[in-house]
Protein backbone atom coordinates (compact mmCIF):
# COMPACT_ATOMS: atom_id res chain seq x y z
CA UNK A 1 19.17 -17.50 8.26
CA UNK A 2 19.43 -21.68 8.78
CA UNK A 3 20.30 -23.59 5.73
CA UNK A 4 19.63 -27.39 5.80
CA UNK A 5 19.28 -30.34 3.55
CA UNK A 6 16.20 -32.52 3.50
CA UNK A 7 17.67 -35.54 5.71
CA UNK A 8 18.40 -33.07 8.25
CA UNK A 9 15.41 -31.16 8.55
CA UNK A 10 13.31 -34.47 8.82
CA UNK A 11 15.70 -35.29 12.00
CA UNK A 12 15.76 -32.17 13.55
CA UNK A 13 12.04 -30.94 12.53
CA UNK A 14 11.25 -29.64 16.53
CA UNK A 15 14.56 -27.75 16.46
CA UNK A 16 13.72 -25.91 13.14
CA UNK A 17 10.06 -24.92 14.40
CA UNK A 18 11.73 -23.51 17.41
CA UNK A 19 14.44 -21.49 15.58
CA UNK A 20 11.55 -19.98 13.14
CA UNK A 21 8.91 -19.27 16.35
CA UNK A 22 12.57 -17.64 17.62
CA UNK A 23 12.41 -15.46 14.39
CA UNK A 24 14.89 -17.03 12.29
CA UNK A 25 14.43 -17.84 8.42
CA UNK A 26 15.06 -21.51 7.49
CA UNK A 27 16.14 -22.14 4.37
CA UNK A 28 15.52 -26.08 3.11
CA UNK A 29 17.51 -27.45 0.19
CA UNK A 30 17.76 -30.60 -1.66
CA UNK A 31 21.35 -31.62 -3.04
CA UNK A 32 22.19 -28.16 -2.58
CA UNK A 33 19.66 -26.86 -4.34
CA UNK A 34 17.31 -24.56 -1.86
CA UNK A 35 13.16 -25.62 -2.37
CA UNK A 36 11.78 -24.42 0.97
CA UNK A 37 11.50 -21.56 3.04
CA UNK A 38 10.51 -21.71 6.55
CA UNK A 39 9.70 -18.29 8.15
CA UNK A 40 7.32 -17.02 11.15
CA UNK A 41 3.80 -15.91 10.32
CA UNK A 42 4.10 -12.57 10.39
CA UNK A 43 1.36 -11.19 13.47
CA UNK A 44 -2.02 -10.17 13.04
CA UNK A 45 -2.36 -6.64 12.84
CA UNK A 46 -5.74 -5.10 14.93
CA UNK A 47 -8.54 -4.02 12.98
CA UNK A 48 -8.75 -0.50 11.48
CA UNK A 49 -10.66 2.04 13.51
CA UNK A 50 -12.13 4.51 11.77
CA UNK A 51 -10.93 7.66 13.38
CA UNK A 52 -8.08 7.14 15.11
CA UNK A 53 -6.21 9.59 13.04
CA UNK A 54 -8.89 12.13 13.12
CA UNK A 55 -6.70 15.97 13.71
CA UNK A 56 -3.35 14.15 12.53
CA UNK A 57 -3.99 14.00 8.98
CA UNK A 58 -3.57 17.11 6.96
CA UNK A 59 -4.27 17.49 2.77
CA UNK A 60 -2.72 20.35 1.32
CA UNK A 61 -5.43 22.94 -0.75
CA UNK A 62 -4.03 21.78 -3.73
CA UNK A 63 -4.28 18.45 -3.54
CA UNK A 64 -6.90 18.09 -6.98
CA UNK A 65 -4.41 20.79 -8.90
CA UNK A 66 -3.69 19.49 -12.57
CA UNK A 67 -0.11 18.34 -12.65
CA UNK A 68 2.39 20.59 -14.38
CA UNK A 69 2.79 19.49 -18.62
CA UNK A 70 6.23 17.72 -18.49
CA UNK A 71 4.71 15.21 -15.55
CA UNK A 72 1.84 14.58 -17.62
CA UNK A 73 3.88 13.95 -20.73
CA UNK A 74 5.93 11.97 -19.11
CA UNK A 75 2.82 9.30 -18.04
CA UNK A 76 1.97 9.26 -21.92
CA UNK A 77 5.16 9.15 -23.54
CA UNK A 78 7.85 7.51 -21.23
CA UNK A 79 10.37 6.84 -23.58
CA UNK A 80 10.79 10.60 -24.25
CA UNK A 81 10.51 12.14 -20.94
CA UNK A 82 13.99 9.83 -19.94
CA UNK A 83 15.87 11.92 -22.79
């Protein structure tokens, strides 16, 4: 990660694009304060196709069981199920 204040960053503004399309995190601040953060846009992923996992995913026979009583308690009373 880069940290920066504002006067800088307006100088060296085609040295901070390259160090975030180089991966790096740029943090801007203002009187020491940090207000920006400059990161890389994260790629775009490919579509989903359908499919693709067809033989590799597996659901167990018991998948739509009911859950046990102290799991389901534990959904409606919270506070209780921690004790």
């Amino acid at each position: 990660m880069y940290s920066l204040e504002i006067p800088e960053g307006q100088a060296e503004f085609a040295e901070l694009l390259r160090r975030v399309r180089d991966g790096e995190e740029v943090i801007i601040s203002q009187a020491g304060t940090p207000i920006a953060r400059i990161v890389p846009i994260a790629e775009q992923k490919l579509p989903r196709i359908p499919g693709l996992d067809r033989g590799q995913v597996t659901i167990s026979p018991d998948f739509d069981a009911p859950l046990p009583d102290e799991v389901l308690n534990a959904f409606i009373n919270p506070t209780e199920a921690e004790a």
